[in-house]
PDB file of N, CA and C in Angstrom:
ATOM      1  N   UNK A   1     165.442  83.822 140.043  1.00  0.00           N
ATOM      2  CA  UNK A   1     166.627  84.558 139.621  1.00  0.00           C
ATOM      3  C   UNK A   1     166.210  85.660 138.654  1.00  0.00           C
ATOM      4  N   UNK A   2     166.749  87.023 138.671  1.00  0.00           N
ATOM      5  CA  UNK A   2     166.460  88.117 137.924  1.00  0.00           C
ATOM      6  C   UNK A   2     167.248  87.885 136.493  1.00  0.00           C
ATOM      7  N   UNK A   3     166.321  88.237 135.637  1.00  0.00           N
ATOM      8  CA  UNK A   3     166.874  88.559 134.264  1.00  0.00           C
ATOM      9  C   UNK A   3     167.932  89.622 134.317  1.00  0.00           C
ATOM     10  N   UNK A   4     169.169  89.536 133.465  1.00  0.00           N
ATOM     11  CA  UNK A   4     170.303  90.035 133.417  1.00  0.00           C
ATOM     12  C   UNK A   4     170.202  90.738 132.287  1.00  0.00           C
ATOM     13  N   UNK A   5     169.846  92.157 131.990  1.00  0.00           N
ATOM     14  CA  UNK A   5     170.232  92.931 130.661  1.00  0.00           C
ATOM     15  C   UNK A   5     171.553  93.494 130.155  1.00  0.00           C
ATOM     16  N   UNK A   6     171.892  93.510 128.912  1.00  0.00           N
ATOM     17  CA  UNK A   6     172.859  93.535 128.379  1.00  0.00           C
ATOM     18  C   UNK A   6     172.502  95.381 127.997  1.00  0.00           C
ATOM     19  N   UNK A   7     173.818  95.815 127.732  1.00  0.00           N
ATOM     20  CA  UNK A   7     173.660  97.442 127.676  1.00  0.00           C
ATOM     21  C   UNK A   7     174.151  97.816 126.416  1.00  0.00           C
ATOM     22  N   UNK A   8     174.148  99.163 126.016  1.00  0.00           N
ATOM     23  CA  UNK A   8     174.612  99.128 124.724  1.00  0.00           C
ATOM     24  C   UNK A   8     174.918 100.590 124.939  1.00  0.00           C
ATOM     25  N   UNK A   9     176.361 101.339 124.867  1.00  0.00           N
ATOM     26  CA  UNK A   9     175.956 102.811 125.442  1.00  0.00           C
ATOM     27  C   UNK A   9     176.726 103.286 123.715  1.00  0.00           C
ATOM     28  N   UNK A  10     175.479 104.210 123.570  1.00  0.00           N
ATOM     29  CA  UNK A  10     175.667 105.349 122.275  1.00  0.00           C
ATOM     30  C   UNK A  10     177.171 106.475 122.291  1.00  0.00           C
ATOM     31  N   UNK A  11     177.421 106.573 120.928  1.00  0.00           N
ATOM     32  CA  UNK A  11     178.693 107.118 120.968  1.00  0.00           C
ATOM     33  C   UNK A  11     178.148 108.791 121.459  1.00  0.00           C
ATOM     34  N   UNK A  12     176.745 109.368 121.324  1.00  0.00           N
ATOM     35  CA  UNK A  12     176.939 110.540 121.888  1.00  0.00           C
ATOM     36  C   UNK A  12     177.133 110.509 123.397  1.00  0.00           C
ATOM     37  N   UNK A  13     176.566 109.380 124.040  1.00  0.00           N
ATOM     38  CA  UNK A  13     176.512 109.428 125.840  1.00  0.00           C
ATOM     39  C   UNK A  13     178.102 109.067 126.133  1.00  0.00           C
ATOM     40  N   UNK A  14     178.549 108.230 125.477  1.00  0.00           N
ATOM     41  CA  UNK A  14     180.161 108.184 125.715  1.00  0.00           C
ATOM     42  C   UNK A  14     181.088 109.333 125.387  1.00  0.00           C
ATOM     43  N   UNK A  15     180.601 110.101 124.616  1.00  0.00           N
ATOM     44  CA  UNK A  15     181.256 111.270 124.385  1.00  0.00           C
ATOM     45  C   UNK A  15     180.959 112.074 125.247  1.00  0.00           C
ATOM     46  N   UNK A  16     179.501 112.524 126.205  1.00  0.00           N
ATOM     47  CA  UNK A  16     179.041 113.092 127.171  1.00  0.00           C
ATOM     48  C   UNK A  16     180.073 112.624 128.618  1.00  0.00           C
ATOM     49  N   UNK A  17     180.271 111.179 128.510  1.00  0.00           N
ATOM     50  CA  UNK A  17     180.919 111.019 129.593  1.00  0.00           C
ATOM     51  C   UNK A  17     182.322 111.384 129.739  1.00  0.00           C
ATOM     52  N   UNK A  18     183.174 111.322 128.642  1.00  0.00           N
ATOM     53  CA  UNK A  18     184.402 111.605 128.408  1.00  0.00           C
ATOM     54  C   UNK A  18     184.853 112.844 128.958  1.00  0.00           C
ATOM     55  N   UNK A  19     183.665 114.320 128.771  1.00  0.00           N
ATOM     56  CA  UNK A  19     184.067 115.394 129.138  1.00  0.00           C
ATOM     57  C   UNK A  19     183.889 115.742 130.426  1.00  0.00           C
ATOM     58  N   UNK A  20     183.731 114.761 131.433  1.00  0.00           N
ATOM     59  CA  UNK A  20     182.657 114.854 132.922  1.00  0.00           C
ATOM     60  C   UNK A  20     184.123 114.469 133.701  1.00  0.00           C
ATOM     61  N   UNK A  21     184.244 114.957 134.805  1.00  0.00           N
ATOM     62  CA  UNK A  21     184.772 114.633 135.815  1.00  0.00           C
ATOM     63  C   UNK A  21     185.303 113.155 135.960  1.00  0.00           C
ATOM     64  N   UNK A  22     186.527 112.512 136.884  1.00  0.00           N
ATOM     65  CA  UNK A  22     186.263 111.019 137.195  1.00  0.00           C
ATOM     66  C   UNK A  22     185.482 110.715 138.042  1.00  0.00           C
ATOM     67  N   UNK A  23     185.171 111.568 139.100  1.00  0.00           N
ATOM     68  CA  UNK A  23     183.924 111.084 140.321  1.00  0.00           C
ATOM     69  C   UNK A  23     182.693 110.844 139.943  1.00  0.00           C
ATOM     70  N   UNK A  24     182.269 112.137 138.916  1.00  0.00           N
ATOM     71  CA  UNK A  24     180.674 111.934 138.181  1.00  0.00           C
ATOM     72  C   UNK A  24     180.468 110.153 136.985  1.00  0.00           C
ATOM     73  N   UNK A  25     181.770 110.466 136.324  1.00  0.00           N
ATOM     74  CA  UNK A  25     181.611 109.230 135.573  1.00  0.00           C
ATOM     75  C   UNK A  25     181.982 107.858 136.185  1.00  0.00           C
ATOM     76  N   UNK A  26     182.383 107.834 137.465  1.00  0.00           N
ATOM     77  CA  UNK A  26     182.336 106.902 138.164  1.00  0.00           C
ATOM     78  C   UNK A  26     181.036 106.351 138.871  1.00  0.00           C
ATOM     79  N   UNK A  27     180.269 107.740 139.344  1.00  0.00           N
ATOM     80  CA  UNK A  27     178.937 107.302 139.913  1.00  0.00           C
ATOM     81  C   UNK A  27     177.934 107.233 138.281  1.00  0.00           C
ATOM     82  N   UNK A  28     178.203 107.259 137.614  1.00  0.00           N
ATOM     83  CA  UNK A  28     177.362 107.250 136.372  1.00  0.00           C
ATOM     84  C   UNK A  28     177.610 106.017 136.222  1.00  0.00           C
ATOM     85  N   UNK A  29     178.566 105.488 136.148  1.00  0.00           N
ATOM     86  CA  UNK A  29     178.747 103.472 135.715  1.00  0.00           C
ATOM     87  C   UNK A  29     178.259 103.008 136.698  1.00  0.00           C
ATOM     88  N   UNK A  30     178.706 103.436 137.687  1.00  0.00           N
ATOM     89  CA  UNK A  30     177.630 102.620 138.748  1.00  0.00           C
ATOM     90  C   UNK A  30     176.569 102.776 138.341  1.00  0.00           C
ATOM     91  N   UNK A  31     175.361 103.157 138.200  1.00  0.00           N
ATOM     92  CA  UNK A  31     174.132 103.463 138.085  1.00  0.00           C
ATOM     93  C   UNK A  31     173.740 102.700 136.508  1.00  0.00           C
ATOM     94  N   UNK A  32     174.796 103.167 135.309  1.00  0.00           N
ATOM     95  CA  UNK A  32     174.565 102.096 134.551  1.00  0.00           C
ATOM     96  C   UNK A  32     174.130 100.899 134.631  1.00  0.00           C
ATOM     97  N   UNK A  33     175.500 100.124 135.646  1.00  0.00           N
ATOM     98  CA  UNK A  33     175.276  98.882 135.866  1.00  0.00           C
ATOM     99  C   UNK A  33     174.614  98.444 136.835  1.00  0.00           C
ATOM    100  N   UNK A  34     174.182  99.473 137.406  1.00  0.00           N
ATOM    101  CA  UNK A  34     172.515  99.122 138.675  1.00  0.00           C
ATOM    102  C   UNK A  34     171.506  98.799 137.971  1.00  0.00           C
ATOM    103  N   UNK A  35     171.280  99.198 136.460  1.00  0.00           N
ATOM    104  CA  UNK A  35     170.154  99.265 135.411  1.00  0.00           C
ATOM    105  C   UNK A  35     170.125  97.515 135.117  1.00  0.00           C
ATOM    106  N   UNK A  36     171.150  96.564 134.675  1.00  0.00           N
ATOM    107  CA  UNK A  36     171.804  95.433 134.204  1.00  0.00           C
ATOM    108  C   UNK A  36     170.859  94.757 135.310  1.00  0.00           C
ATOM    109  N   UNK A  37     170.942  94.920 136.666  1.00  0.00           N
ATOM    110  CA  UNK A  37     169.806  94.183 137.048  1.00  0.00           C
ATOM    111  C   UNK A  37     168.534  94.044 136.830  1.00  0.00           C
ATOM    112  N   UNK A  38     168.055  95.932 137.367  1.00  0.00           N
ATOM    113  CA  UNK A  38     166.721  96.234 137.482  1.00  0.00           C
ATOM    114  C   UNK A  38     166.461  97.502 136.144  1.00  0.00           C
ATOM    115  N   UNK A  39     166.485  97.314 135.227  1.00  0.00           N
ATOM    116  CA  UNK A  39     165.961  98.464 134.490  1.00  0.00           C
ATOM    117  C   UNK A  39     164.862  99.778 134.743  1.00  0.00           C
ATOM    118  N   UNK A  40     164.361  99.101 135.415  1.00  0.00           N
ATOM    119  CA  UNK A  40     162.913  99.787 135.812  1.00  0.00           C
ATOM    120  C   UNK A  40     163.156 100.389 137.526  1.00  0.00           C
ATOM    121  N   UNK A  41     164.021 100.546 137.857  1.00  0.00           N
ATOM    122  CA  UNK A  41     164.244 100.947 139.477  1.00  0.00           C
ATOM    123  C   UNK A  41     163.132 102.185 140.179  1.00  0.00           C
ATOM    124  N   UNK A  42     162.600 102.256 141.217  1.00  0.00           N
ATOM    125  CA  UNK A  42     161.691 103.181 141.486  1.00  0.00           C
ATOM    126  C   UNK A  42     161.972 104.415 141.272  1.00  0.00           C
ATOM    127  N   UNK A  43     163.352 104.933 140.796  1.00  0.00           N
ATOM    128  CA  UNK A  43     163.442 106.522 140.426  1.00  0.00           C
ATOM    129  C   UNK A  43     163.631 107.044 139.120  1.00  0.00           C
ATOM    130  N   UNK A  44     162.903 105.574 138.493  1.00  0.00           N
ATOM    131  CA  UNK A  44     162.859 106.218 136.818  1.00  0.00           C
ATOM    132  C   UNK A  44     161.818 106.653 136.432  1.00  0.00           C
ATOM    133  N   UNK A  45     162.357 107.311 135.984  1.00  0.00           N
ATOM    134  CA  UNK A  45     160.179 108.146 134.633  1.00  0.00           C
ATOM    135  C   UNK A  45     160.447 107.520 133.171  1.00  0.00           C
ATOM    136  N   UNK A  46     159.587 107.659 132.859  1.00  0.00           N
ATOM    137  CA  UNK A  46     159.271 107.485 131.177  1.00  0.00           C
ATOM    138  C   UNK A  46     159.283 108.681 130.371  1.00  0.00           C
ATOM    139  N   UNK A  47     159.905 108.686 129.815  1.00  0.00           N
ATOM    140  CA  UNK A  47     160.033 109.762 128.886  1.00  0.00           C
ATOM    141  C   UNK A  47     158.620 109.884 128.035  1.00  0.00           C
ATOM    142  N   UNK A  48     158.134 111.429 128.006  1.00  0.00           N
ATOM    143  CA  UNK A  48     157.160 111.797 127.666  1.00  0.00           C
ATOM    144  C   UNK A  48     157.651 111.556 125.496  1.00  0.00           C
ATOM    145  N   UNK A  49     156.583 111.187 124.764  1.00  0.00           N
ATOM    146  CA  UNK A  49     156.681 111.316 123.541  1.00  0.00           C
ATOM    147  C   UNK A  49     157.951 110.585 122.924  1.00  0.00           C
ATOM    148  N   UNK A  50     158.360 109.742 123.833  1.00  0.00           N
ATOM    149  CA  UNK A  50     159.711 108.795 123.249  1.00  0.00           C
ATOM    150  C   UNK A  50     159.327 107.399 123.826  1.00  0.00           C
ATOM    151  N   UNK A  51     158.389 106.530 122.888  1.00  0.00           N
ATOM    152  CA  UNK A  51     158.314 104.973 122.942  1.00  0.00           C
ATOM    153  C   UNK A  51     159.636 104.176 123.794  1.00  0.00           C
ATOM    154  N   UNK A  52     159.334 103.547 124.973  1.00  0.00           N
ATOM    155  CA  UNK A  52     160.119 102.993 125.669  1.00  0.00           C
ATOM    156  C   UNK A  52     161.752 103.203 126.127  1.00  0.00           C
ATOM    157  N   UNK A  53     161.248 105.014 125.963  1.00  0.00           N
ATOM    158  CA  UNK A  53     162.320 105.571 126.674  1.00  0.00           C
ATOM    159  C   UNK A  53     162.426 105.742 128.263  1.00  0.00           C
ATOM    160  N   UNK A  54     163.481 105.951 128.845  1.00  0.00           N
ATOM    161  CA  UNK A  54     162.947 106.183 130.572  1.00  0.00           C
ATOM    162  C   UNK A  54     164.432 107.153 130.840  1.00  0.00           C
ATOM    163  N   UNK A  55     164.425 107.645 131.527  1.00  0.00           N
ATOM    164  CA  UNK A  55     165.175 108.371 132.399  1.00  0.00           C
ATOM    165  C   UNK A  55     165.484 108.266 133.899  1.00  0.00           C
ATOM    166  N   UNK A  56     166.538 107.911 134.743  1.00  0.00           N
ATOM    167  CA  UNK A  56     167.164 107.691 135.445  1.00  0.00           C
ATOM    168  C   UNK A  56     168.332 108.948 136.151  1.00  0.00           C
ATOM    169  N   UNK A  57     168.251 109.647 136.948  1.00  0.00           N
ATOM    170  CA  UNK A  57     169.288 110.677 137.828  1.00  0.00           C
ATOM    171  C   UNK A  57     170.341 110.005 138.650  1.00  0.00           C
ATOM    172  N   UNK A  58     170.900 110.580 138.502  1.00  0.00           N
ATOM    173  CA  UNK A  58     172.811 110.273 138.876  1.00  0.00           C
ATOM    174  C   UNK A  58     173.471 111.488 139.413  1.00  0.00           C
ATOM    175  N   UNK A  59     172.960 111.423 140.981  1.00  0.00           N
ATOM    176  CA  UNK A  59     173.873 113.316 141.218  1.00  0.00           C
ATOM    177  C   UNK A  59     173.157 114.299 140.290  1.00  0.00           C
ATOM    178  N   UNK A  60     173.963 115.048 139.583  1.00  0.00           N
ATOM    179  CA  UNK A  60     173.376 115.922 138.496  1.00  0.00           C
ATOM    180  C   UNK A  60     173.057 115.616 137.183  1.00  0.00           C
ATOM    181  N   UNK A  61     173.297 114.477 137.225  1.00  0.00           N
ATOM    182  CA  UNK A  61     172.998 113.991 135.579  1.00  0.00           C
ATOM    183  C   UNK A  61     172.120 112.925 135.450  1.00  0.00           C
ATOM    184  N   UNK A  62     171.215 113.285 134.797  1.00  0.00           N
ATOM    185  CA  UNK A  62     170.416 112.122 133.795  1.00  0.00           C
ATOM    186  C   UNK A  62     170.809 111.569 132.930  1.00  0.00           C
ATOM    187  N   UNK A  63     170.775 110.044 132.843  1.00  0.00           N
ATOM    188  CA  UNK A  63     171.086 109.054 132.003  1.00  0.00           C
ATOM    189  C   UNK A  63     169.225 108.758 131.502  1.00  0.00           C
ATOM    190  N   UNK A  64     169.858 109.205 129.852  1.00  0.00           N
ATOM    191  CA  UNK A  64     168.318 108.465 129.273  1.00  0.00           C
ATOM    192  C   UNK A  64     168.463 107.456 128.014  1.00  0.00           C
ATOM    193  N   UNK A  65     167.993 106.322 128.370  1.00  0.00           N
ATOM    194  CA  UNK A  65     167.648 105.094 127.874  1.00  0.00           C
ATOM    195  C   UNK A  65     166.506 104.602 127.311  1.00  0.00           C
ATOM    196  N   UNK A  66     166.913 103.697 126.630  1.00  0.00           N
ATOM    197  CA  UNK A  66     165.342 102.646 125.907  1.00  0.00           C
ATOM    198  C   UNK A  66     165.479 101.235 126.684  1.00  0.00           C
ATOM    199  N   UNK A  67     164.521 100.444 126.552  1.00  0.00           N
ATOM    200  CA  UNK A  67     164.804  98.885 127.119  1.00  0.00           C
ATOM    201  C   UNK A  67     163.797  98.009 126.150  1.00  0.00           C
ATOM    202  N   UNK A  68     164.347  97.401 125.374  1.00  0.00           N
ATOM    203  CA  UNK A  68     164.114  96.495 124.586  1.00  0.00           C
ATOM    204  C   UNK A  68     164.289  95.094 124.470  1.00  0.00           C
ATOM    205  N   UNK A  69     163.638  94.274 124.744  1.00  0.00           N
ATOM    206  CA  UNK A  69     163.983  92.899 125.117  1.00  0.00           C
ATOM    207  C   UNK A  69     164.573  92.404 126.240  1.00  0.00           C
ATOM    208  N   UNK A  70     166.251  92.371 126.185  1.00  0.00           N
ATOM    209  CA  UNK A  70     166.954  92.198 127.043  1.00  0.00           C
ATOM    210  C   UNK A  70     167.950  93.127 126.879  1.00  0.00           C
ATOM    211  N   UNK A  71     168.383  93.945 125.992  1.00  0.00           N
ATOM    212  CA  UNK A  71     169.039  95.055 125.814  1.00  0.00           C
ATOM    213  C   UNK A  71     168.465  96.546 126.127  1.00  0.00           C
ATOM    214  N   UNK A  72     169.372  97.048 126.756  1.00  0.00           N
ATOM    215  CA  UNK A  72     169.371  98.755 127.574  1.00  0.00           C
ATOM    216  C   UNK A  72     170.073  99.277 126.630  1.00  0.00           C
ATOM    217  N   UNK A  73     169.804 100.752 126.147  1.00  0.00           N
ATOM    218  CA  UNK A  73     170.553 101.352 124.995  1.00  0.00           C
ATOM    219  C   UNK A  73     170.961 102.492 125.687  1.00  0.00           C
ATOM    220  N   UNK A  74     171.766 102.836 126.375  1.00  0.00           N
ATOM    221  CA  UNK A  74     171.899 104.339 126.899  1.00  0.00           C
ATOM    222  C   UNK A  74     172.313 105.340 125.590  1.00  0.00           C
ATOM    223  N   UNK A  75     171.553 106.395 125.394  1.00  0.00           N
ATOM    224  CA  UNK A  75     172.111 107.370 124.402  1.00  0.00           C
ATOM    225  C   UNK A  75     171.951 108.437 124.507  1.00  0.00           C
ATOM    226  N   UNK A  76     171.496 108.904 126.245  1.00  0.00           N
ATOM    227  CA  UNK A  76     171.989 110.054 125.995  1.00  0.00           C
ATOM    228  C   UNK A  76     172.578 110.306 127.539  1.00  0.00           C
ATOM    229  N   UNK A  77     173.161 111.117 127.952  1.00  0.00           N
ATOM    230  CA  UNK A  77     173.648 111.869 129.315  1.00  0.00           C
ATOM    231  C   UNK A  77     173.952 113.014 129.688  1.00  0.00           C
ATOM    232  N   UNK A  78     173.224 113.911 130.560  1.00  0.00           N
ATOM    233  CA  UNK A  78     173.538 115.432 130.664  1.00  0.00           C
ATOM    234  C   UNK A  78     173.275 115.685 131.981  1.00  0.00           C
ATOM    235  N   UNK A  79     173.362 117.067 132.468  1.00  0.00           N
ATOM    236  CA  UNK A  79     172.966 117.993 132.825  1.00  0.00           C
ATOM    237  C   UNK A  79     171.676 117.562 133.388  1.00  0.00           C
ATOM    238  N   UNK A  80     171.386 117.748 134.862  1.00  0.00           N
ATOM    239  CA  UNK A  80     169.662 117.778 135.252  1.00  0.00           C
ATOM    240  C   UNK A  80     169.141 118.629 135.471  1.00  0.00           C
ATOM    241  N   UNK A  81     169.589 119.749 135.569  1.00  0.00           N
ATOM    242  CA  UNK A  81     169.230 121.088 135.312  1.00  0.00           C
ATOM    243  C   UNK A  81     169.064 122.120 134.166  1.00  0.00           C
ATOM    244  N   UNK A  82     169.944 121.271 133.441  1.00  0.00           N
ATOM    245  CA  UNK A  82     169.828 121.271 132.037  1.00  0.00           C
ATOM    246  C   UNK A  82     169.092 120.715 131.271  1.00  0.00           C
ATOM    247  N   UNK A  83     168.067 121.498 129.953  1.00  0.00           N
ATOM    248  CA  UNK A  83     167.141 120.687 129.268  1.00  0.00           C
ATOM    249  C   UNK A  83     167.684 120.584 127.845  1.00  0.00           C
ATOM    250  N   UNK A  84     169.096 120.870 128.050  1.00  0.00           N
ATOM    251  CA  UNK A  84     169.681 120.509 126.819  1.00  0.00           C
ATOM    252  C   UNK A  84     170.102 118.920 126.446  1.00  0.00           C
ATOM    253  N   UNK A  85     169.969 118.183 127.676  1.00  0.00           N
ATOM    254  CA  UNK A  85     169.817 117.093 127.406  1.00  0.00           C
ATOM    255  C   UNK A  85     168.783 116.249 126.555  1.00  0.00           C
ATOM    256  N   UNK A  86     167.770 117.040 126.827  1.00  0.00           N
ATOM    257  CA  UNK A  86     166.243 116.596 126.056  1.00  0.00           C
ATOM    258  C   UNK A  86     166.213 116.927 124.545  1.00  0.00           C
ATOM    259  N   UNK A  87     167.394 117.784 124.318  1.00  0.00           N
ATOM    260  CA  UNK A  87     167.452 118.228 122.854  1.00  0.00           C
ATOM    261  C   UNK A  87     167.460 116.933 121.911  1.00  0.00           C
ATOM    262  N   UNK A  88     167.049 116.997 120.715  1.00  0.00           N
ATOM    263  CA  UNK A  88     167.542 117.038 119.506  1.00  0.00           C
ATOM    264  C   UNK A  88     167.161 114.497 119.716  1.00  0.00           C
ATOM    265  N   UNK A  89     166.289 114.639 120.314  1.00  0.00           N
ATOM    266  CA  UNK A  89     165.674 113.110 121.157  1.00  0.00           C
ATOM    267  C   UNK A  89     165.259 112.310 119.795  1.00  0.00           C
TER     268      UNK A  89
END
């Protein structure tokens, strides 16, 4: 049986989601809670210069996370064309 992670989403990525569409933030929870199984899914990278960060794509948006124990921290969400997401890490 797979380990079950618990999530924790940051008030800036919830604020990111708030201003998004309902279709985008619908396929964005999905994908959240695709993480709750598998954290590590074959279309994530590791974030360069951020300790046990990873990044995950959703349509146009990247969801970027840490994974710590059994807890997923999502804190940030943007733009994939955008590197304003990478700001301010």
């Amino acid at each position: 049986m797979n380990k079950e992670y618990s999530f924790i989403i940051e008030s800036s990525a919830r604020k990111s989601l708030k201003n998004l569409q309902p279709k985008f933030i619908k396929q964005i929870v999905f994908k959240i809670f695709t993480l709750q199984d598998n954290p590590f899914p074959q279309d994530c990278k590791k974030l360069k210069g951020y300790e046990k960060g990873y990044r995950v794509d959703q349509g146009e948006y990247r969801i970027l996370y840490t994974v710590e124990n059994d807890k997923i921290r999502i804190f940030k969400i943007g733009k994939r064309n955008d590197d304003e997401v990478y700001q301010n890490l």
